[in-house]
PDB file of N, CA and C in Angstrom:
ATOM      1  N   UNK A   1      92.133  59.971  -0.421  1.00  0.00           N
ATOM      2  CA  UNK A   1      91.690  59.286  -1.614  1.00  0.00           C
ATOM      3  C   UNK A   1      90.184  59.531  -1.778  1.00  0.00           C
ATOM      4  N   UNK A   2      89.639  59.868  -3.081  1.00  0.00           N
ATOM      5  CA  UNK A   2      88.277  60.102  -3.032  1.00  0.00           C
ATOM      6  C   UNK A   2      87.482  59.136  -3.644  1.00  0.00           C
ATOM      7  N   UNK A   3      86.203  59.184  -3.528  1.00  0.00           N
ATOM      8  CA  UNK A   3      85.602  57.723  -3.660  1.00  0.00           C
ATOM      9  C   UNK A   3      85.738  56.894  -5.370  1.00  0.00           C
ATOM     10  N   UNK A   4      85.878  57.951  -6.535  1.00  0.00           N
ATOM     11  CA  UNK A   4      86.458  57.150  -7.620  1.00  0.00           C
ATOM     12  C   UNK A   4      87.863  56.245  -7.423  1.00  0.00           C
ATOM     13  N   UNK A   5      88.847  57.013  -6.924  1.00  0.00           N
ATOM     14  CA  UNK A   5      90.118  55.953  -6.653  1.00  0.00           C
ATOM     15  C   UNK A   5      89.392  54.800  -5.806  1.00  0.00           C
ATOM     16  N   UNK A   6      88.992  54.592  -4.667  1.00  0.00           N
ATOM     17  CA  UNK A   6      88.147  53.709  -4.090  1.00  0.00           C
ATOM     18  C   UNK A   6      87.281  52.772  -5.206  1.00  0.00           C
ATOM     19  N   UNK A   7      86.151  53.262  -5.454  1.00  0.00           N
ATOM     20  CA  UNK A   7      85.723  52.465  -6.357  1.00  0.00           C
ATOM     21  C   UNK A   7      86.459  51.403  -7.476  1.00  0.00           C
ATOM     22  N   UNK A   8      87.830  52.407  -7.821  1.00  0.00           N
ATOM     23  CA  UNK A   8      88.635  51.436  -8.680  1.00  0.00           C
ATOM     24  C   UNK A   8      89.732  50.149  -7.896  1.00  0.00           C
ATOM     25  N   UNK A   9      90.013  50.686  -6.987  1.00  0.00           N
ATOM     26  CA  UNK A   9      90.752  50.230  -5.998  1.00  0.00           C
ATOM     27  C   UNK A   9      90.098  48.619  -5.612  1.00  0.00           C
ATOM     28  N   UNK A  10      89.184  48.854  -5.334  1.00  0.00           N
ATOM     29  CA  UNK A  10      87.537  47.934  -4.503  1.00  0.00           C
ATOM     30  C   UNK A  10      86.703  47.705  -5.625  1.00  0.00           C
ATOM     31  N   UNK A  11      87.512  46.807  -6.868  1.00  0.00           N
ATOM     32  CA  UNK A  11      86.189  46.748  -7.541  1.00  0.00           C
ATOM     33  C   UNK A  11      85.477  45.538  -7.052  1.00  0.00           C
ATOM     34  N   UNK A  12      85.897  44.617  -6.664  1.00  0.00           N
ATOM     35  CA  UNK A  12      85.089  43.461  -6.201  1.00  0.00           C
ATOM     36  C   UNK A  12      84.296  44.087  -4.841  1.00  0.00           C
ATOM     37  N   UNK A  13      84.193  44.986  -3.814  1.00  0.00           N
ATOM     38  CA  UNK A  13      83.555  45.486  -2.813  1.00  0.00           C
ATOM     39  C   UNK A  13      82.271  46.680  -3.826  1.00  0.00           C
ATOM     40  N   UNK A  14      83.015  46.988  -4.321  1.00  0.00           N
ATOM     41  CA  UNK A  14      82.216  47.535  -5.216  1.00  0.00           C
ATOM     42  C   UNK A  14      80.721  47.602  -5.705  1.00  0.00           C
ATOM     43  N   UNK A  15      81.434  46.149  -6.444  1.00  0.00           N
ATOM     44  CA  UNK A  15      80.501  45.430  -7.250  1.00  0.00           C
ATOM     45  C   UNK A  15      79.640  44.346  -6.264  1.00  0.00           C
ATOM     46  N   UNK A  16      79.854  44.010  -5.370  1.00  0.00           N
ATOM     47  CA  UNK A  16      79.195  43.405  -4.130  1.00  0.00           C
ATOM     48  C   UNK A  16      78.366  44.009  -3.070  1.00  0.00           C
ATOM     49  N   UNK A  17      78.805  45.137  -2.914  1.00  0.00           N
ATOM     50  CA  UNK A  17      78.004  45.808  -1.879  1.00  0.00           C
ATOM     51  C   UNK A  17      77.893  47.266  -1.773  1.00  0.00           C
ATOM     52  N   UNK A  18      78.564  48.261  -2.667  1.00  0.00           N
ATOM     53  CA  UNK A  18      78.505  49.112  -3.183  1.00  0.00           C
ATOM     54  C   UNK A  18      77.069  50.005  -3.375  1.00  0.00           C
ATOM     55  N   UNK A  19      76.234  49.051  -3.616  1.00  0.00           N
ATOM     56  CA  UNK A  19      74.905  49.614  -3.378  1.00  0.00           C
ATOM     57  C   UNK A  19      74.218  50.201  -2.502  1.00  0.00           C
ATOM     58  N   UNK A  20      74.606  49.874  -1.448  1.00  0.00           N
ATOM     59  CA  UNK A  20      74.030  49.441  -0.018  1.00  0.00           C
ATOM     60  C   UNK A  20      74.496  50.841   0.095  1.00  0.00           C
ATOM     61  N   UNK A  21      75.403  51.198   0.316  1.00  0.00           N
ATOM     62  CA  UNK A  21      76.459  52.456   1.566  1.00  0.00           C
ATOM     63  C   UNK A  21      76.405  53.580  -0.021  1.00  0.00           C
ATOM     64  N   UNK A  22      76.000  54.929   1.029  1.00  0.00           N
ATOM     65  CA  UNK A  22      76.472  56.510   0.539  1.00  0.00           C
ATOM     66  C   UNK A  22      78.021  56.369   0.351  1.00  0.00           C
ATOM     67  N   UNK A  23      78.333  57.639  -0.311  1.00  0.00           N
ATOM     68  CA  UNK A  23      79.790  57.945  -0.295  1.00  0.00           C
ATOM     69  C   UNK A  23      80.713  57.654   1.076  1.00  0.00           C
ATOM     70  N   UNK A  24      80.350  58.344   2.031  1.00  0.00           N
ATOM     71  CA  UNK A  24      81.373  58.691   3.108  1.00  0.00           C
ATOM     72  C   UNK A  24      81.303  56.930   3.548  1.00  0.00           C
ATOM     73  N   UNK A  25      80.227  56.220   3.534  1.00  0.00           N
ATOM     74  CA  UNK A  25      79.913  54.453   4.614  1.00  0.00           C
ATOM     75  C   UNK A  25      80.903  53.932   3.137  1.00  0.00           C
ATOM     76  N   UNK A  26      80.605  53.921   2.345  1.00  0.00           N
ATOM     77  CA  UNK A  26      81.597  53.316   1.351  1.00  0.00           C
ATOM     78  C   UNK A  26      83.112  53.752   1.519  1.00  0.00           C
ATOM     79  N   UNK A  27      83.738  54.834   1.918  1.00  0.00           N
ATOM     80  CA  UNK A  27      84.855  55.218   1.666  1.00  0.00           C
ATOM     81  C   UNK A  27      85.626  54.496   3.529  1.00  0.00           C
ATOM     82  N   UNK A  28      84.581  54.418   4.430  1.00  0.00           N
ATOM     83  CA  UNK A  28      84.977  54.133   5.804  1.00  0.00           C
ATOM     84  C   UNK A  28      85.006  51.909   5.530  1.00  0.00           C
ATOM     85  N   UNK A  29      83.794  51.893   5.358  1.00  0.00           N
ATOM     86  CA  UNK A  29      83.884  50.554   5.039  1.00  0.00           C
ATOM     87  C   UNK A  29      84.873  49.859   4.024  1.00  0.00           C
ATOM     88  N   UNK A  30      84.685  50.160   3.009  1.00  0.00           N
ATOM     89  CA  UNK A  30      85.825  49.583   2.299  1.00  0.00           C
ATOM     90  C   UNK A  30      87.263  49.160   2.877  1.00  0.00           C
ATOM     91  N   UNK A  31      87.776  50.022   3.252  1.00  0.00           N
ATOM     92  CA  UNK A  31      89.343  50.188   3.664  1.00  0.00           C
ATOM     93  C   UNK A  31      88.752  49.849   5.059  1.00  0.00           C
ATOM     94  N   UNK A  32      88.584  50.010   5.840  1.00  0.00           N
ATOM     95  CA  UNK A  32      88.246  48.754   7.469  1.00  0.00           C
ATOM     96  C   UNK A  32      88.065  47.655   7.099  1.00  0.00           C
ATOM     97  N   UNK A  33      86.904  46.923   6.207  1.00  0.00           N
ATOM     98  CA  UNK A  33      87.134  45.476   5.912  1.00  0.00           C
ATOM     99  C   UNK A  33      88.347  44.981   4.978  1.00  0.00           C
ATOM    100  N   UNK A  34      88.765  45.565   4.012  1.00  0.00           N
ATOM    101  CA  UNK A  34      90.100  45.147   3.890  1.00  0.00           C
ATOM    102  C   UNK A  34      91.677  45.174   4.436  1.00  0.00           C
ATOM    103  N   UNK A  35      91.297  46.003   5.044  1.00  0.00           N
ATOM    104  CA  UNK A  35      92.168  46.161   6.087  1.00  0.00           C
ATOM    105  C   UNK A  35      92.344  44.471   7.345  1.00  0.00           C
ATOM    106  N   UNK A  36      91.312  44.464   7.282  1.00  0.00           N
ATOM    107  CA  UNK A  36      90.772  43.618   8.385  1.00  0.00           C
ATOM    108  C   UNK A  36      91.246  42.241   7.155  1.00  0.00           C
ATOM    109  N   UNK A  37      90.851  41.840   6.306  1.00  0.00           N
ATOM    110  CA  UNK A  37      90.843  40.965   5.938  1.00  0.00           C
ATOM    111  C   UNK A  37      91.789  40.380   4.418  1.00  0.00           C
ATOM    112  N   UNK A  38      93.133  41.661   4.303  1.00  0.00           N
ATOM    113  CA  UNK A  38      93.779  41.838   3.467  1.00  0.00           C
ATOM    114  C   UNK A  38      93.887  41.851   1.959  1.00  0.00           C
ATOM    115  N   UNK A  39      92.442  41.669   1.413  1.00  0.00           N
ATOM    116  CA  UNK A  39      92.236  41.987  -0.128  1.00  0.00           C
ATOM    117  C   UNK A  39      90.497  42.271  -0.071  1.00  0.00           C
ATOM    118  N   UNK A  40      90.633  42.883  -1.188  1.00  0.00           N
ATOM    119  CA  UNK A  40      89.292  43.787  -1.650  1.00  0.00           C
ATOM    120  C   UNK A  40      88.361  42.380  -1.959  1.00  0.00           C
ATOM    121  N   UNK A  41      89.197  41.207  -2.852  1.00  0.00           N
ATOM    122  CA  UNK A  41      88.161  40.332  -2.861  1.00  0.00           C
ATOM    123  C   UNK A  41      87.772  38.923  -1.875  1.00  0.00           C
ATOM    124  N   UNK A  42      88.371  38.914  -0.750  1.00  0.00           N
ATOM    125  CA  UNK A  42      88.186  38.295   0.480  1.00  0.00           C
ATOM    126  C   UNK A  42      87.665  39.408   2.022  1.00  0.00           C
ATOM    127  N   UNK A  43      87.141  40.828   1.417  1.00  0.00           N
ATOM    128  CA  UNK A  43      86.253  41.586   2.310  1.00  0.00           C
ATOM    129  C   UNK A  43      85.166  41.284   1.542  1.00  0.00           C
ATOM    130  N   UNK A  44      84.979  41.118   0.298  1.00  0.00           N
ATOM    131  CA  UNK A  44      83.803  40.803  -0.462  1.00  0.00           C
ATOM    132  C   UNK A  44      83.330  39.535  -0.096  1.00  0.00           C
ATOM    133  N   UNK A  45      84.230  38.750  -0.050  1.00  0.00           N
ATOM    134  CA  UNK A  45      83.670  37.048   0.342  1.00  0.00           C
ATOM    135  C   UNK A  45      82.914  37.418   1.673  1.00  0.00           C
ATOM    136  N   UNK A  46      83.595  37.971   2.887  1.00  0.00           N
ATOM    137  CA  UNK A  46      83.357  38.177   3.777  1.00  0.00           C
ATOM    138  C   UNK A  46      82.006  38.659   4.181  1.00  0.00           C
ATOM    139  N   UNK A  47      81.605  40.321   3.176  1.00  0.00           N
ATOM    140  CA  UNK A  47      80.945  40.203   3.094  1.00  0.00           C
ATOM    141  C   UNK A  47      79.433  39.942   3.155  1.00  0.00           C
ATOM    142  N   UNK A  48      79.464  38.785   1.642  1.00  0.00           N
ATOM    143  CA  UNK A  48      78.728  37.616   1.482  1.00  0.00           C
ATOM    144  C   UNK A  48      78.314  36.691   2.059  1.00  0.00           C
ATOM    145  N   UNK A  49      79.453  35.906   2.621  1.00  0.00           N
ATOM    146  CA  UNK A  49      79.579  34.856   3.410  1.00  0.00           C
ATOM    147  C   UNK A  49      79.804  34.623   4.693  1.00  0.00           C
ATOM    148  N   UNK A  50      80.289  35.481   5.407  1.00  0.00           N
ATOM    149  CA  UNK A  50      80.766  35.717   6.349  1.00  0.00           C
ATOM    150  C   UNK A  50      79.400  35.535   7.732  1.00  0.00           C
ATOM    151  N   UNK A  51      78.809  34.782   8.421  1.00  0.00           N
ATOM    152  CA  UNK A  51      77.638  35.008   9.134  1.00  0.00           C
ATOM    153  C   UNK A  51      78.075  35.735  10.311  1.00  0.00           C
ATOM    154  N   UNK A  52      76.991  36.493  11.172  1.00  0.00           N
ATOM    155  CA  UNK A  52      77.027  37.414  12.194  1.00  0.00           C
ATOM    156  C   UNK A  52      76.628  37.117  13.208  1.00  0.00           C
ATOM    157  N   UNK A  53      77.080  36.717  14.448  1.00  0.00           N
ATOM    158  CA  UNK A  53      76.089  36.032  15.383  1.00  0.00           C
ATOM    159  C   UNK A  53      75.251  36.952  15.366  1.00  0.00           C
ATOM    160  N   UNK A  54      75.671  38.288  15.967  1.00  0.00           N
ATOM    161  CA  UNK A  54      74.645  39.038  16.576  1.00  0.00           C
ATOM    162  C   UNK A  54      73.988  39.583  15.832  1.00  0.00           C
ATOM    163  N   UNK A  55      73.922  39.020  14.629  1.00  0.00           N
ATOM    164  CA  UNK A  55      72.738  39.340  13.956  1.00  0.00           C
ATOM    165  C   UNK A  55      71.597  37.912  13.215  1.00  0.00           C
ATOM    166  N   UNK A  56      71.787  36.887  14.516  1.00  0.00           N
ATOM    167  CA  UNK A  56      71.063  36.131  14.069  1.00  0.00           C
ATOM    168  C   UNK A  56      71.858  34.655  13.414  1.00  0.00           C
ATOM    169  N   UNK A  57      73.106  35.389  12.837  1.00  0.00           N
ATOM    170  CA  UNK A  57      73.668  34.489  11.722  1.00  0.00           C
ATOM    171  C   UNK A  57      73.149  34.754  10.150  1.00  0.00           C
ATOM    172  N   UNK A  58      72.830  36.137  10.009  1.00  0.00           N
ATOM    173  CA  UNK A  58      73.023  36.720   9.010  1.00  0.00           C
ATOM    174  C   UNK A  58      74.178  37.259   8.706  1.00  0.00           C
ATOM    175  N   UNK A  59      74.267  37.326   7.006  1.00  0.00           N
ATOM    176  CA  UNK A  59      75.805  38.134   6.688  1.00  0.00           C
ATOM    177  C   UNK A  59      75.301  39.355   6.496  1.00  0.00           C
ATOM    178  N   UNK A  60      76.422  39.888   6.298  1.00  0.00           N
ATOM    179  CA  UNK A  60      76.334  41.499   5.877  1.00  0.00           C
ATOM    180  C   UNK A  60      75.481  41.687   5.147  1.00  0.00           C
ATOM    181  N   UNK A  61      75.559  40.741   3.409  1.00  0.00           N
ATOM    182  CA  UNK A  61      75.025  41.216   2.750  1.00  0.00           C
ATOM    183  C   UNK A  61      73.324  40.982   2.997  1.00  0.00           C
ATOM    184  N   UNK A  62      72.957  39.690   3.659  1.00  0.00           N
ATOM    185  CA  UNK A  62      71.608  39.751   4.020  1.00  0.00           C
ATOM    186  C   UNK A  62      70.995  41.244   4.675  1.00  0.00           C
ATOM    187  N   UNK A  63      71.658  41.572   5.538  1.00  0.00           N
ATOM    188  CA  UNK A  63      71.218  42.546   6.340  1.00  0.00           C
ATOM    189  C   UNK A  63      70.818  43.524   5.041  1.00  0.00           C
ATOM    190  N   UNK A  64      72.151  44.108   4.513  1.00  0.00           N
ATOM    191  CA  UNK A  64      71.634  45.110   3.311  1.00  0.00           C
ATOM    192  C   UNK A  64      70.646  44.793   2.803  1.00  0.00           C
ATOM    193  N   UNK A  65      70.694  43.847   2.246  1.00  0.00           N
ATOM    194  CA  UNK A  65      69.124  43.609   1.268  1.00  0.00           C
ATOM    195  C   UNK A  65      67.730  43.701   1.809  1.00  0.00           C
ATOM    196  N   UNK A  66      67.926  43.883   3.009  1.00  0.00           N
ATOM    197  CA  UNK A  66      66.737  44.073   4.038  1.00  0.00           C
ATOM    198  C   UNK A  66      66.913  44.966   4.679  1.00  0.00           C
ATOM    199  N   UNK A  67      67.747  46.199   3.874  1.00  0.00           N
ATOM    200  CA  UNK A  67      67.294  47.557   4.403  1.00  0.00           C
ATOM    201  C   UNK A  67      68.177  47.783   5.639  1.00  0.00           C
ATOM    202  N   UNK A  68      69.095  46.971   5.911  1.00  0.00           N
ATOM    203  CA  UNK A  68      69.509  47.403   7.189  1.00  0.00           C
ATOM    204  C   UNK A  68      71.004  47.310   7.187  1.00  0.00           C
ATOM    205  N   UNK A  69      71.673  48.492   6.372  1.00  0.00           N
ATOM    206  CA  UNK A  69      72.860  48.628   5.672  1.00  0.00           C
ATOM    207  C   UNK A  69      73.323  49.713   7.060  1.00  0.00           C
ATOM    208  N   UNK A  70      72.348  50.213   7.595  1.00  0.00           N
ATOM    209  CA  UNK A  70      73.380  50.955   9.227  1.00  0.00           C
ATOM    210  C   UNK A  70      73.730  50.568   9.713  1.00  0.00           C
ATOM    211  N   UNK A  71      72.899  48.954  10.091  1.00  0.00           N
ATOM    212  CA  UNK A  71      73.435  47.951  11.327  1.00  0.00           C
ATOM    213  C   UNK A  71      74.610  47.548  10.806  1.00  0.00           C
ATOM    214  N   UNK A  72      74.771  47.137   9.593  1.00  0.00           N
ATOM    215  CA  UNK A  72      76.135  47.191   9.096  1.00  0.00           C
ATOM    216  C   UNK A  72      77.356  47.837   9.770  1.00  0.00           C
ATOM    217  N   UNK A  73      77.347  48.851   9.176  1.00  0.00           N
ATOM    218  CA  UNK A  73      78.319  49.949  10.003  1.00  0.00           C
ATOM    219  C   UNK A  73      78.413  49.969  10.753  1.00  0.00           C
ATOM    220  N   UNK A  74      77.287  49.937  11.681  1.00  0.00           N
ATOM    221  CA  UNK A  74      77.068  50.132  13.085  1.00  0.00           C
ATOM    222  C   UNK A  74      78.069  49.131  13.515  1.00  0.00           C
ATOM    223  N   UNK A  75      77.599  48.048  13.465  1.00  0.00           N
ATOM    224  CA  UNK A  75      78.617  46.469  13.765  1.00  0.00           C
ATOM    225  C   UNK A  75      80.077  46.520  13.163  1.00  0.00           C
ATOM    226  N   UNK A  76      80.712  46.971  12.018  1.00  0.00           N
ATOM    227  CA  UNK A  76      81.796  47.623  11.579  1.00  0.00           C
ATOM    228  C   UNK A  76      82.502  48.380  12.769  1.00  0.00           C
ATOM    229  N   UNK A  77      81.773  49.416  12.993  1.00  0.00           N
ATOM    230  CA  UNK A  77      82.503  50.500  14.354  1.00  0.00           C
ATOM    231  C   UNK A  77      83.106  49.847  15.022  1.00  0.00           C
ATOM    232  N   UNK A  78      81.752  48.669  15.757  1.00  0.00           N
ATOM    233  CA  UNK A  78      81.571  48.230  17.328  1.00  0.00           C
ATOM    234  C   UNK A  78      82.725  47.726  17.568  1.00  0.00           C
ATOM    235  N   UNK A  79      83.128  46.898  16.175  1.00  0.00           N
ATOM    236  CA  UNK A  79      83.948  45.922  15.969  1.00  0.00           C
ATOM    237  C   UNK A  79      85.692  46.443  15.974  1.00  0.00           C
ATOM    238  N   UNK A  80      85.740  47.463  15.568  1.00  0.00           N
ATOM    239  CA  UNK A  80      87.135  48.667  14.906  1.00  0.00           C
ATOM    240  C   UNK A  80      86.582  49.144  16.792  1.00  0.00           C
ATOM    241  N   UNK A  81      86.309  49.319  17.347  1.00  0.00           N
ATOM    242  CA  UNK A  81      86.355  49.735  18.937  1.00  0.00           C
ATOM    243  C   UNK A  81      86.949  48.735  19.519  1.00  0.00           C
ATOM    244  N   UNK A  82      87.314  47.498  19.530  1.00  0.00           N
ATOM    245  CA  UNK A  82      87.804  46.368  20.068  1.00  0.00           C
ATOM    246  C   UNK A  82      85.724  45.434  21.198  1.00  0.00           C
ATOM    247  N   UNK A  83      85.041  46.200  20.322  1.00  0.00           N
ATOM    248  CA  UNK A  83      83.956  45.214  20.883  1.00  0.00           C
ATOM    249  C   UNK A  83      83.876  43.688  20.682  1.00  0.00           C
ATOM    250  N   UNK A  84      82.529  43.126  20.840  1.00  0.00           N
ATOM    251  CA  UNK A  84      82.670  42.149  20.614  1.00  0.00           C
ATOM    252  C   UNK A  84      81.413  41.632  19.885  1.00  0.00           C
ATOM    253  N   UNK A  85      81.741  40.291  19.057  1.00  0.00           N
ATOM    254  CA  UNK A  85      81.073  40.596  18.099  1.00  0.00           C
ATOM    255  C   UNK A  85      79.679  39.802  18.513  1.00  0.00           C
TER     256      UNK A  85
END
């Protein structure tokens, strides 16, 4: 699937965090957090809302907005490895 089907697929991920991630982090992220959390608009809540210990008790989207949309992913992987969070 290429990232327009995605984009339409994920419009609420989209439209939430879409900014943040290149093509390929958008096409990996998307489908792992919904996957994980069974709709496009409760990976979006997630997200949003969702806090991180190990990052303080920031959410996702804090991190992005402060530039730090790798640690994202990064924590995505760790997490899809059976790490811990």
């Amino acid at each position: 699937m290429d990232l327009e089907s995605y984009e339409s697929n994920f419009q609420s991920l989209t439209r939430g965090c879409g900014e943040f991630f290149d093509e390929n982090e958008k096409l990996y992220l998307f489908s792992t957090l919904v996957a994980w959390t069974g709709s496009d608009i409760k990976a979006t809540e997630w997200f949003q809302s969702e806090t991180i210990s190990a990052f303080g008790g920031k959410t996702a989207f804090q991190l992005c907005k402060k530039d730090q949309a790798d640690a994202v992913i990064k924590y995505i992987r760790h997490i899809e490895l059976e790490g811990f969070a």
